[in-house]
Protein backbone atom coordinates (compact mmCIF):
# COMPACT_ATOMS: atom_id res chain seq x y z
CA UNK A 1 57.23 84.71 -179.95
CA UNK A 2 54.18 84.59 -176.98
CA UNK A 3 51.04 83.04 -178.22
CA UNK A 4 47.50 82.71 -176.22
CA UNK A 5 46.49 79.76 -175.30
CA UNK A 6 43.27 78.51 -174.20
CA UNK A 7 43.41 75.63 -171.93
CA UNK A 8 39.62 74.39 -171.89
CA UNK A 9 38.68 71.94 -169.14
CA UNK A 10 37.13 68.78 -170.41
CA UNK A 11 33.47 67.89 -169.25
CA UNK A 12 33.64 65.22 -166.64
CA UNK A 13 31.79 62.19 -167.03
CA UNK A 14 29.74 62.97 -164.11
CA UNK A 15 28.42 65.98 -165.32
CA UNK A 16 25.11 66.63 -163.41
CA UNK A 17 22.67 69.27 -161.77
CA UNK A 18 22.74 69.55 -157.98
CA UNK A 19 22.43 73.17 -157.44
CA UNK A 20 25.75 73.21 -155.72
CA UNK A 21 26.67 77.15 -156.18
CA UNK A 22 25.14 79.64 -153.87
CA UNK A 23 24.89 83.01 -155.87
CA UNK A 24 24.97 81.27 -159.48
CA UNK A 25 21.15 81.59 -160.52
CA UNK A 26 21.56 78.93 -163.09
CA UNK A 27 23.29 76.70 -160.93
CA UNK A 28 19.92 76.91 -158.52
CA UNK A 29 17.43 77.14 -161.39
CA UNK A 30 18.12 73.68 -163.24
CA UNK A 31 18.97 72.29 -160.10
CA UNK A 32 17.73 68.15 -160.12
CA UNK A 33 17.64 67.84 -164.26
CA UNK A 34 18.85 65.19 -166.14
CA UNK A 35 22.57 66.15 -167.07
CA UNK A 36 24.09 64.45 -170.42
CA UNK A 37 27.86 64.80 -169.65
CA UNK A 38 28.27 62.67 -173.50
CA UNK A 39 26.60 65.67 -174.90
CA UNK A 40 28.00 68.61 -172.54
CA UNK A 41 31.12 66.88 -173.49
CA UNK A 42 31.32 67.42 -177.20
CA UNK A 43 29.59 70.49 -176.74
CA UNK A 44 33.02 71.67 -175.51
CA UNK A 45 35.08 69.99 -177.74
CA UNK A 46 33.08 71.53 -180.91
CA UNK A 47 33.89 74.90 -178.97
CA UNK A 48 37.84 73.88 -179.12
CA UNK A 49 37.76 72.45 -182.36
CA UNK A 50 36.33 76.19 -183.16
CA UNK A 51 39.08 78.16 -181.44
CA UNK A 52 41.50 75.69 -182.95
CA UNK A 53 40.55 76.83 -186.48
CA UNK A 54 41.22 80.61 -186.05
CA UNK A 55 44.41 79.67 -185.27
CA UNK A 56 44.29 80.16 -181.77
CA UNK A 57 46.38 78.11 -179.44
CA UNK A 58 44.29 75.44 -177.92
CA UNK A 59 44.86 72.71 -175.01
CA UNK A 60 42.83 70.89 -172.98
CA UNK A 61 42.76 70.07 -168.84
CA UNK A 62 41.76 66.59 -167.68
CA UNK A 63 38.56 66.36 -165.16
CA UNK A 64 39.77 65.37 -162.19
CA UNK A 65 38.90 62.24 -160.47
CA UNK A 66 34.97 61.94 -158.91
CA UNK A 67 33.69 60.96 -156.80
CA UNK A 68 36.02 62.19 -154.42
CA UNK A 69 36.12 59.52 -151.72
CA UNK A 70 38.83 61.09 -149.96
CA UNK A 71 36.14 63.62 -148.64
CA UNK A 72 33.66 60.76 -147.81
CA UNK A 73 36.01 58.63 -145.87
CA UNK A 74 37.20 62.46 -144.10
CA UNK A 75 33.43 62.77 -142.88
CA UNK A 76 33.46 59.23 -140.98
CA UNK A 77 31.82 57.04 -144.40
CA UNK A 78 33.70 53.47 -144.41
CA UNK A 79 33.75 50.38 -146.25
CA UNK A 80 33.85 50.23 -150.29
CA UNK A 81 33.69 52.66 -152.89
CA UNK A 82 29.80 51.92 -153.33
CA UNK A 83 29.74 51.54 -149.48
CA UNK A 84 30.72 54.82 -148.55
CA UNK A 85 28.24 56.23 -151.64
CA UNK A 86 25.46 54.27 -150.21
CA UNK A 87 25.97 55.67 -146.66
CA UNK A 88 26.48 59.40 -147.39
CA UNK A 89 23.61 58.69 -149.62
CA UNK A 90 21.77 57.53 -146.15
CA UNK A 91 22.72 60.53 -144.39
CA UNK A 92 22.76 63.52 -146.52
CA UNK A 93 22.44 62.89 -150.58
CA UNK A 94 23.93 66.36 -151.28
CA UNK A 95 27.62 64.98 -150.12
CA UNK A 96 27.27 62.43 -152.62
CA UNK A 97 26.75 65.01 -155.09
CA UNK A 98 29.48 67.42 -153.54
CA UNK A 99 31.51 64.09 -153.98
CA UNK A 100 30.76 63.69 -157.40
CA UNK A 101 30.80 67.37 -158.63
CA UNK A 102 32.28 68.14 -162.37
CA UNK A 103 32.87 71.80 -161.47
CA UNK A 104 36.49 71.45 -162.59
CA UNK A 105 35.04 71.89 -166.03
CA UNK A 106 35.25 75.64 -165.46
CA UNK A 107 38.45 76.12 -165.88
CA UNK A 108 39.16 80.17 -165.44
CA UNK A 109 38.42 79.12 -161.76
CA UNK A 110 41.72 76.78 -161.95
CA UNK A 111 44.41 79.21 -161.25
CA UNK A 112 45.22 82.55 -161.98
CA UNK A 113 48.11 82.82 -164.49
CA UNK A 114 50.69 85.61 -165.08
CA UNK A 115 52.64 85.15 -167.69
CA UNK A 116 56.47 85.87 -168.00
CA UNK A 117 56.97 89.42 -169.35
CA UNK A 118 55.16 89.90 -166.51
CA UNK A 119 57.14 88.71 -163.58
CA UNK A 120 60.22 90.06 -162.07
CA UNK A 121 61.98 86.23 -162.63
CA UNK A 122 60.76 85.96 -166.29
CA UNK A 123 58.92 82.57 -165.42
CA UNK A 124 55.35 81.80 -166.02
CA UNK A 125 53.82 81.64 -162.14
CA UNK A 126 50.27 80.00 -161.55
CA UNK A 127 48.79 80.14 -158.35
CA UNK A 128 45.84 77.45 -158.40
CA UNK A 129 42.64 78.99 -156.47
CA UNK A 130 41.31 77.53 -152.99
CA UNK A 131 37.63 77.95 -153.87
CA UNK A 132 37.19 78.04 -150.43
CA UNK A 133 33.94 79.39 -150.50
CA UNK A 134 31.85 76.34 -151.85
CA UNK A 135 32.36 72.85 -150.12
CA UNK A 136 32.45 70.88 -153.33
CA UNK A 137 35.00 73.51 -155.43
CA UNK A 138 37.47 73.79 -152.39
CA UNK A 139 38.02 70.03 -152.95
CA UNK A 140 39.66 70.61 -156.47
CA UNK A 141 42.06 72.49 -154.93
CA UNK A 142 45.43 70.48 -154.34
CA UNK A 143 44.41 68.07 -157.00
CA UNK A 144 44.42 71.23 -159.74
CA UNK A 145 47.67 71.89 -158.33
CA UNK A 146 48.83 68.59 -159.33
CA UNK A 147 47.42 68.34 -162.14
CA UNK A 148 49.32 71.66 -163.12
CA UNK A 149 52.59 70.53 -161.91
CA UNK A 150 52.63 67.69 -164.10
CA UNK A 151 51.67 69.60 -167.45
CA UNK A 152 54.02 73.08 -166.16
CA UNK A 153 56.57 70.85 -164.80
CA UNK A 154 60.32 72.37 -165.36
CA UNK A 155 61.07 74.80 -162.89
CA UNK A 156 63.39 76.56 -165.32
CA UNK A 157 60.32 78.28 -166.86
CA UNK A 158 57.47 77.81 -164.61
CA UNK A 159 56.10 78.34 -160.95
CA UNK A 160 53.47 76.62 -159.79
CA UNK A 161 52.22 77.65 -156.29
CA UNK A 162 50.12 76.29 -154.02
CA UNK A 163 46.68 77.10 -153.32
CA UNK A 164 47.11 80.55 -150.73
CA UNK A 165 45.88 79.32 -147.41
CA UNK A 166 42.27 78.06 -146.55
CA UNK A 167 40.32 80.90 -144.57
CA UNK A 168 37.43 83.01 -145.86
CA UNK A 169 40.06 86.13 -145.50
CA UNK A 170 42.13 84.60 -148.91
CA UNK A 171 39.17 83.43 -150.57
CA UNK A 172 40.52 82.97 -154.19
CA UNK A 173 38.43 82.18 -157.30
CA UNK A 174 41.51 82.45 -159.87
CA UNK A 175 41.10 83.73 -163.15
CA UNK A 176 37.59 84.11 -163.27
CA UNK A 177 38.15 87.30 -161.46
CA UNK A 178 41.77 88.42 -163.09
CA UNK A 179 41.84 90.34 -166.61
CA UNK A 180 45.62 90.91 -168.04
CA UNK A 181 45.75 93.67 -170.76
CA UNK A 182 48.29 94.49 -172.97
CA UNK A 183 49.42 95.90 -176.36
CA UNK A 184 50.45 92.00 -177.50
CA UNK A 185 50.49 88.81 -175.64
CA UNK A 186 54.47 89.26 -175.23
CA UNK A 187 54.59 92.82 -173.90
CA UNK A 188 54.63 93.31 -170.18
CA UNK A 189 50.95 93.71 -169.34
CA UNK A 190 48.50 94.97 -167.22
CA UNK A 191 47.39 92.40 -164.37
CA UNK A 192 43.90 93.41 -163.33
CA UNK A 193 42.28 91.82 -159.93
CA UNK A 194 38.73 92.35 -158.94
CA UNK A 195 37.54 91.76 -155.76
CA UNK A 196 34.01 91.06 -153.74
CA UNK A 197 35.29 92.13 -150.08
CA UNK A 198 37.49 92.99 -148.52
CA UNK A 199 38.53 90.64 -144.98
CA UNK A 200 40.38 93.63 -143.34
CA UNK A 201 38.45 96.61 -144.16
CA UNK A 202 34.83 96.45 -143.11
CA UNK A 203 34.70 100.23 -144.38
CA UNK A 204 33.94 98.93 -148.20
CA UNK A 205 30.30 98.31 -149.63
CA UNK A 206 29.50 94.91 -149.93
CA UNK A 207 26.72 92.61 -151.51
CA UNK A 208 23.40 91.68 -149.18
CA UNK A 209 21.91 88.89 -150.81
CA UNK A 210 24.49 86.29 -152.28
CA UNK A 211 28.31 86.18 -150.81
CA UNK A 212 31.21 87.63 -152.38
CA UNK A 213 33.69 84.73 -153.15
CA UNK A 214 36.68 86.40 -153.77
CA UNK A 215 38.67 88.89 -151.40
CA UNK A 216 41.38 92.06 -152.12
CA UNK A 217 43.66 90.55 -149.63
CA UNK A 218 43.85 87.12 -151.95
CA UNK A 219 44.28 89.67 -154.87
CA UNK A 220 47.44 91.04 -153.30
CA UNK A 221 48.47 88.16 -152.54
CA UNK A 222 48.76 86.82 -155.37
CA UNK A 223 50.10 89.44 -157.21
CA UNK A 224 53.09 89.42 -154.56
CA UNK A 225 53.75 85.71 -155.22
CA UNK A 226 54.01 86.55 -159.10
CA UNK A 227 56.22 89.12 -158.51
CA UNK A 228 54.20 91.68 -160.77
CA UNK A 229 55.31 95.55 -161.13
CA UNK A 230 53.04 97.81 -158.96
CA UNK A 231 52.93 100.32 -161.85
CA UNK A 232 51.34 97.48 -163.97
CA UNK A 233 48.63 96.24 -161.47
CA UNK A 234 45.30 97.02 -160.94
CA UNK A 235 43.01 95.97 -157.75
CA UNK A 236 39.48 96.90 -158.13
CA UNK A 237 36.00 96.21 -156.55
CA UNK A 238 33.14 94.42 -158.36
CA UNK A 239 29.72 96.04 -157.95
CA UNK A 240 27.68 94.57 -155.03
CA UNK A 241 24.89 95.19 -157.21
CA UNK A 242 25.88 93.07 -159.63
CA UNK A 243 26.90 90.47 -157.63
CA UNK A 244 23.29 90.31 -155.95
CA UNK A 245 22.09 90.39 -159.19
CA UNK A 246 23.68 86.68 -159.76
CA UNK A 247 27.09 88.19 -160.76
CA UNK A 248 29.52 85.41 -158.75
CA UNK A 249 32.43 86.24 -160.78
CA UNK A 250 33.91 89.29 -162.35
CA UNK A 251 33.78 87.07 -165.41
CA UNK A 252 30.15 87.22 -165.95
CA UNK A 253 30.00 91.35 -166.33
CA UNK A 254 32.99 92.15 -167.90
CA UNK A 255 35.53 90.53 -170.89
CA UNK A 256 39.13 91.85 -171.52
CA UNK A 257 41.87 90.19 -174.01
CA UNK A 258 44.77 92.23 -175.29
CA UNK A 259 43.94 95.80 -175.91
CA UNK A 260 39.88 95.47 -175.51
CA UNK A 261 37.77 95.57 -172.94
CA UNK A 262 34.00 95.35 -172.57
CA UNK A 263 32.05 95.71 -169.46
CA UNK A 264 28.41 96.41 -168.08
CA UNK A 265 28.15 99.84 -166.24
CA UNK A 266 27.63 98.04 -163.02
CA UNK A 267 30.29 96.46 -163.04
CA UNK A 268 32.94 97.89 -160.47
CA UNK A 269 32.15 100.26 -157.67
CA UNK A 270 33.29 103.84 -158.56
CA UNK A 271 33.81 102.35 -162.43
CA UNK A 272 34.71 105.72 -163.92
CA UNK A 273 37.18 106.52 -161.59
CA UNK A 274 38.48 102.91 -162.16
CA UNK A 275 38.72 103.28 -165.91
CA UNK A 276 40.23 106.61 -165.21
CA UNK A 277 43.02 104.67 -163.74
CA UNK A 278 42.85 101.73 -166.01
CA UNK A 279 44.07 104.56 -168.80
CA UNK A 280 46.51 106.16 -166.87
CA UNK A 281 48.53 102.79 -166.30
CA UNK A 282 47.74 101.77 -169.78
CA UNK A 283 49.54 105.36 -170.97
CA UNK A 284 52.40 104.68 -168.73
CA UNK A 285 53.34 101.02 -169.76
CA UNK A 286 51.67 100.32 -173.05
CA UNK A 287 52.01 100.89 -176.69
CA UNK A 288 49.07 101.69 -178.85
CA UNK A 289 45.40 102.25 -178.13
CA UNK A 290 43.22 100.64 -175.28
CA UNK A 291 39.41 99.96 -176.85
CA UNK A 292 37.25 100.17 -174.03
CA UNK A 293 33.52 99.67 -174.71
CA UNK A 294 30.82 100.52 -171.76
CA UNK A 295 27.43 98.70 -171.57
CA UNK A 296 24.36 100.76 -170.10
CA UNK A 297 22.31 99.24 -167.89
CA UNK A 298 19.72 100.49 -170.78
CA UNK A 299 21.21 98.52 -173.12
CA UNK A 300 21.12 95.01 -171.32
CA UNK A 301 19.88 95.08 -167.86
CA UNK A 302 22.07 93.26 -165.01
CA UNK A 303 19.51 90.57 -165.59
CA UNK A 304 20.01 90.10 -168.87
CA UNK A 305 23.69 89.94 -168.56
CA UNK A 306 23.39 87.11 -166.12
CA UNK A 307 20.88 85.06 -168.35
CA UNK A 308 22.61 85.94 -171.64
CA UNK A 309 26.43 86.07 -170.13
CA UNK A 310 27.46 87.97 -172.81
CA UNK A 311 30.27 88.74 -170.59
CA UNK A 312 30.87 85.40 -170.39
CA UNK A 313 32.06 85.07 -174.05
CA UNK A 314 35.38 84.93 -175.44
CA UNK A 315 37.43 86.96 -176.87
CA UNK A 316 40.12 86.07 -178.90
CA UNK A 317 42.16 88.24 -181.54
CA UNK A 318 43.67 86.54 -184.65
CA UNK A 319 46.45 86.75 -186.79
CA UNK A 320 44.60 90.02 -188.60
CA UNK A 321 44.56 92.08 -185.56
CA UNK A 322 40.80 92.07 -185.64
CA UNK A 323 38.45 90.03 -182.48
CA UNK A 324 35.89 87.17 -182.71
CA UNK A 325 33.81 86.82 -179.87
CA UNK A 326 32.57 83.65 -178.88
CA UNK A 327 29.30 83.56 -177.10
CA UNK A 328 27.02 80.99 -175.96
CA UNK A 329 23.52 81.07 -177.84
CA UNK A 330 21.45 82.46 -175.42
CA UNK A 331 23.00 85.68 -176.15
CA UNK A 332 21.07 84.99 -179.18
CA UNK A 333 18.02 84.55 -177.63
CA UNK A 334 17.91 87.42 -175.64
CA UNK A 335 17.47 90.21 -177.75
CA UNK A 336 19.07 93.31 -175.56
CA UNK A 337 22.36 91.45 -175.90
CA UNK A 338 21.86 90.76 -179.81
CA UNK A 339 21.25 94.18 -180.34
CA UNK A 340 24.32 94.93 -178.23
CA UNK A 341 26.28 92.53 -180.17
CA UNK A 342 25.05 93.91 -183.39
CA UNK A 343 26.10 97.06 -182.42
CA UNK A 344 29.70 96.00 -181.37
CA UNK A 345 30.12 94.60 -185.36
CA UNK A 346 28.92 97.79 -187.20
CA UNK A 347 31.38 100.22 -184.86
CA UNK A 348 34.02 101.08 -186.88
CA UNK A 349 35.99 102.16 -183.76
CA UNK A 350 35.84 98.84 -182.40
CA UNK A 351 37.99 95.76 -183.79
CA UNK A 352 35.19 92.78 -183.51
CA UNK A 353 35.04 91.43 -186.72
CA UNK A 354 32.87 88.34 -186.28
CA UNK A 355 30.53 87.28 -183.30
CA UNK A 356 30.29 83.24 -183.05
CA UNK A 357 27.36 81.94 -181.44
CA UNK A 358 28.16 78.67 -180.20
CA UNK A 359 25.60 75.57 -178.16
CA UNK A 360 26.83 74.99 -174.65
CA UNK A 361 23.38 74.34 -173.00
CA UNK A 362 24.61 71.76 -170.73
CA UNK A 363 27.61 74.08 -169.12
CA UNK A 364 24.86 77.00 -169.17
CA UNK A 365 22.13 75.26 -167.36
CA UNK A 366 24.59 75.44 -164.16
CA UNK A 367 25.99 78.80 -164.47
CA UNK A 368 29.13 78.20 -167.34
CA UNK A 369 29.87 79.92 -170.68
CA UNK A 370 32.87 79.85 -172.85
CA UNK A 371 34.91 81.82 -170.72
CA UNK A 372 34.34 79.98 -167.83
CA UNK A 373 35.49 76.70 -169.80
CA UNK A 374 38.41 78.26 -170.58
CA UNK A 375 42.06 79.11 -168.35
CA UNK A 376 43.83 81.58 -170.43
CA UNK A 377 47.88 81.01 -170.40
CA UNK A 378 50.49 82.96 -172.55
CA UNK A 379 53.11 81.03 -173.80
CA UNK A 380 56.81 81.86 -175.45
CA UNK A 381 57.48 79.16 -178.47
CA UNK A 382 60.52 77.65 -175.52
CA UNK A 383 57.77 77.81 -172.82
CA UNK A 384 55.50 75.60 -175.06
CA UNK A 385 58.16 72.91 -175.94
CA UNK A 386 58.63 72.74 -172.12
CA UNK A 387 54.98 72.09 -171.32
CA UNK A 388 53.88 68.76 -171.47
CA UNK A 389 53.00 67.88 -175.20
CA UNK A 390 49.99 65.63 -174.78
CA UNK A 391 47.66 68.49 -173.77
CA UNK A 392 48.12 70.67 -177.02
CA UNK A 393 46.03 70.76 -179.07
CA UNK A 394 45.25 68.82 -182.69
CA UNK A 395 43.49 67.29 -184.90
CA UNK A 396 44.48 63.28 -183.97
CA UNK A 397 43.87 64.74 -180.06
CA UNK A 398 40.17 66.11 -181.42
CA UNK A 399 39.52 62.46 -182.82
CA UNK A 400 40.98 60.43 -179.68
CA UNK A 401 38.69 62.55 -177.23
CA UNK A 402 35.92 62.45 -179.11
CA UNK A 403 35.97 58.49 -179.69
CA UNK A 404 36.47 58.38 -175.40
CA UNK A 405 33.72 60.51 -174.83
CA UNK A 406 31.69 58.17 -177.26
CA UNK A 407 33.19 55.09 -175.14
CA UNK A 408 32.63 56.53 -171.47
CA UNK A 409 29.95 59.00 -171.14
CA UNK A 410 26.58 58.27 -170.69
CA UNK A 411 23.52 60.06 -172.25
CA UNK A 412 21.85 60.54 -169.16
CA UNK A 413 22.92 61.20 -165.85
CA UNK A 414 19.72 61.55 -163.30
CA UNK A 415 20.36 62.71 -159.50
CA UNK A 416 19.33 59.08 -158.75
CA UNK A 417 22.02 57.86 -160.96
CA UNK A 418 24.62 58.96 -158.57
CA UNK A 419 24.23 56.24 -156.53
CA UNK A 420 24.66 53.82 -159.06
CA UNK A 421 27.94 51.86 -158.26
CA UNK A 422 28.00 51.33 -161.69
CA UNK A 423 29.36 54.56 -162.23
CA UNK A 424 32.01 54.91 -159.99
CA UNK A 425 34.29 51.88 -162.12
CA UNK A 426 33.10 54.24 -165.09
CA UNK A 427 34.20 57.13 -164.28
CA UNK A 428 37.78 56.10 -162.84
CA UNK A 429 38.14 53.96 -165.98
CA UNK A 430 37.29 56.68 -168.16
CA UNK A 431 39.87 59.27 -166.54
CA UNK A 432 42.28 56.00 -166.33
CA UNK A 433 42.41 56.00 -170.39
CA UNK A 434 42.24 59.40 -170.41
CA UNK A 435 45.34 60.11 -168.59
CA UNK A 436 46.87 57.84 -170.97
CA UNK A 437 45.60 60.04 -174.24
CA UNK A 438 47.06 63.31 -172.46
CA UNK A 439 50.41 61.80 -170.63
CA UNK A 440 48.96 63.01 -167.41
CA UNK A 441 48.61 60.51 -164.33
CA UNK A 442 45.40 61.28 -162.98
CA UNK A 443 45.37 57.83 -160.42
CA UNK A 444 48.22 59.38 -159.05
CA UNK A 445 46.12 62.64 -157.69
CA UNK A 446 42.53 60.60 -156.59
CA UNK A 447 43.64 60.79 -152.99
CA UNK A 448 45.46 63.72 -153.09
C-alpha cells in the first residue's frame, strides 16, 4: 500500500524578515518587521497536527543549522562565532541576514521527489534543488542533501542525488515547480515540470520584470536522473505574466494532488494546448477521470492569486475519496478567492468536500503558504519502515516539539536582534536537542 506523506519543514528559530527573495512580493513588502519564529513555529505545527487528523501521513524536516558561518568565514570574516557576525555586520548587514536565513522552512523547495511506481528501478529518487538563484537559498543546498540522506538512508529503496550542478543554466527550485498526477498514490503517475526559461533556447517568451528561477534544461534533467517514462512526463512553461505578476513558483498559480488539478488561466504559456496534452497522457496511462478546474482571470485576478495564494493551498484527499483544501486565511480575506472557493464546494462535478482555512501569518508575511511548508513524498508501507522513524509523525512527537519550541524560540526576533551573540548559542542549542527528538544529527551538517 503507497500513502502521501507530507513532510512539513519546521520553522527555524531564526525566523525573521529581511526581504531576501527577489520576485516574492511578500518577501519585499514586510521586509524589516519583527518576526516571532515561537509563534510562526506553532503556527505550523497546528497546520500538521491538522493534516495529521484526516488521516493523512505526516512528518516533519529539521531547520537546518543558522547562521551559516561556513559562508561568513568563505567571504574573508574571521575570529569567533560573534566575531565573524559582528564584522559582516560592519561591512554589509544583509550577509548576516543571508547567514541567518530560515528559508528551509519551505520545504516543496527541498527536493523534487518521484516516487517508485514511477521509476524504471522501483526506488524512491530525490534530487535536492540548488536554489541557485538566491544567495541565501543556494546555501541549503548540500546540507538538505544531508539532511535527506540520513532520514532516506538505505539504498535498497531510495536514491538520493545530489544537487544538479551550480550554473544559472540548471537552476532548480524542486518541488515547488513539479506536480505528479495520478489515479492513486501507488499507480505509475504523471510527473509534471514547469519551467521559467529556458538556458538553451532564447526563442521562448520570458518574464521582464522579476527572474525566472527555474529552467527546462534542470526539468529534464531531473527527470533523466529519476528514470521516469517519457510517455508519463510532462515539461511545460509557466506564464511570464504571471511570474511578473509576483508568481516565483509554479506553486503559487496552480495546485495538483492525485486526479485534481486547479489552476489560474495564466498560468502556463499556450495553457490550452498544454491541458490538451495533459489529457492525452492522462488517457494513455491512467485509470479513471482527471478533474481539472480553470480559474479566469475574472474570477481572481493574478493579483489576487499572489496576495490570497489560493494556489498555494493544499490539497489532500482522504480515505472517502473526497479533497480538503487547506488554505491560509487570507484567502479568506480576499473575497474573489472566497467566492472562488465557495464555488469549488457547491460543484457537484468537483470532489472538494471541505475548505480549511488555517493562520500562517508569519510564513505569509515572506511569501509562504501551506504548500510551500510542505515536501510531498509517496511512500509504500516497506518504504516507510525503512525511513528513519523519528520524523513520522504523532501525537508524543506533536507534544515534544511543541514543549522545544516553548523552550527555544523567542517571541520576538527584530533585524537588530541578529547581531545578538546571544542567539547564535540559542539557536545551535535548540537544533542540538532537536536532532536528538528526531534521530537526525544536525551538528554533523553545520559545516557542510
Amino acid at each position: 500500500m503507497f500513502r502521501e506523506f507530507n513532510f512539513d519543514g519546521l520553522v527555524g528559530p531564526t525566523h525573521n524578515y529581511a526581504g531576501l527573495s527577489h520576485g516574492n512580493l511578500a518577501s519585499a513588502r514586510n521586509q524589516g518587521l519583527v518576526a516571532s519564529p515561537k509563534t510562526a513555529a506553532l503556527e505550523g505545527l497546528a497546520k500538521m497536527r491538522f493534516v495529521a487528523s484526516l488521516g493523512i501521513g505526516q512528518a516533519v524536516l529539521p531547520p537546518l543549522p543558522r547562521p551559516n558561518l561556513k559562508l561568513l568565514r568563505s567571504l574573508g570574516f574571521f575570529g569567533s562565532p560573534a566575531q565573524l557576525i559582528a564584522a559582516a555586520d560592519k561591512a554589509d548587514p544583509t550577509l548576516v541576514a543571508i547567514s541567518y536565513s530560515a528559508s528551509s522552512m519551505w520545504t516543496a523547495n527541498a527536493a523534487t521527489v518521484s516516487p517508485s511506481p514511477d521509476t524504471a528501478d522501483r526506488r524512491l529518487h530525490l534530487t535536492p534543488a540548488n536554489l541557485n538563484s538566491l544567495l541565501h537559498r543556494s546555501l541549503e543546498a548540500q546540507q538538505t542533501t544531508a539532511v535527506l540522506r540520513q532520514i532516506f538512508a538505505d539504498p535498497n529503496y531510495f536514491q538520493v542525488h545530489s544537487p544538479l550542478p551550480f550554473g544559472s543554466a540548471l537552476a532548480d527550485e524542486g518541488a515547488a515547480n513539479h506536480t505528479r498526477l495520478a489515479a492513486d498514490h501507488g499507480a505509475p503517475g504523471v510527473e509534471w515540470f514547469t519551467f521559467g526559461r529556458s538556458a538553451l533556447d532564447p526563442n521562448l517568451p520570458s518574464p521582464a520584470k522579476f527572474p525566472a528561477r527555474q529552467t527546462r534544461e534542470a526539468c529534464q534533467a531531473i527527470a533523466r536522473r529519476h528514470q521516469l517514462a517519457k510517455s508519463r512526463t510532462l515539461v511545460t512553461q509557466q506564464h511570464p505574466e504571471a511570474i511578473d505578476a509576483g508568481v516565483f513558483h509554479n506553486d503559487v498559480i496552480a495546485v495538483g494532488s492525485v486526479n485534481l488539478l486547479l489552476a489560474h488561466e495564466r498560468a502556463f504559456v499556450d495553457q490550452p494546448r498544454v491541458i490538451a496534452d495533459l489529457r492525452e497522457m492522462w488517457s494513455q496511462t491512467q485509470i479513471g477521470p482527471l478533474h481539472y478546474v480553470e480559474i479566469s482571470s475574472a474570477e481572481l485576478s493574478l493579483a489576487d492569486a499572489v496576495s490570497s495564494y489560493l494556489f498555494n493551498s493544499q490539497l489532500l484527499k482522504t480515505n472517502d475519496g473526497t479533497f480538503v483544501i487547506v488554505c491560509p486565511r487570507e484567502c479568506e480575506a480576499t473575497p474573489a478567492a472566497h467566492c472562488v472557493l465557495q464555488r469549488l464546494l457547491v460543484d457537484p462535478a468537483i470532489p472538494i468536500a471541505q475548505v480549511k482555512f488555517l493562520n500562517l501569518r508569519q510564513s505569509m508575511r515572506n511569501g509562504g503558504g501551506p504548500a510551500c511548508l510542505r515536501l510531498r513524498v509517496v511512500l509504500s508501507d516497506e518504504q516507510q519502515q525503512a525511513a528513519l522513524p523519528g520524523v513520522f509523525w504523532s501525537d508524543d512527537l506533536d507534544r515534544r516539539l511543541t514543549a522545544w519550541i516553548q523552550r527555544h524560540y523567542r517571541d520576538e526576533l527584530a533585524p537588530d536582534d541578529l547581531c545578538d551573540p546571544h542567539l547564535i548559542n540559542e539557536s545551535f542549542q535548540a537544533l542540538d536537542e532537536l536532532g536528538k527528538i528526531l534521530g537526525i544529527d544536525l551538528c554533523r551538517i553545520i559545516e557542510v
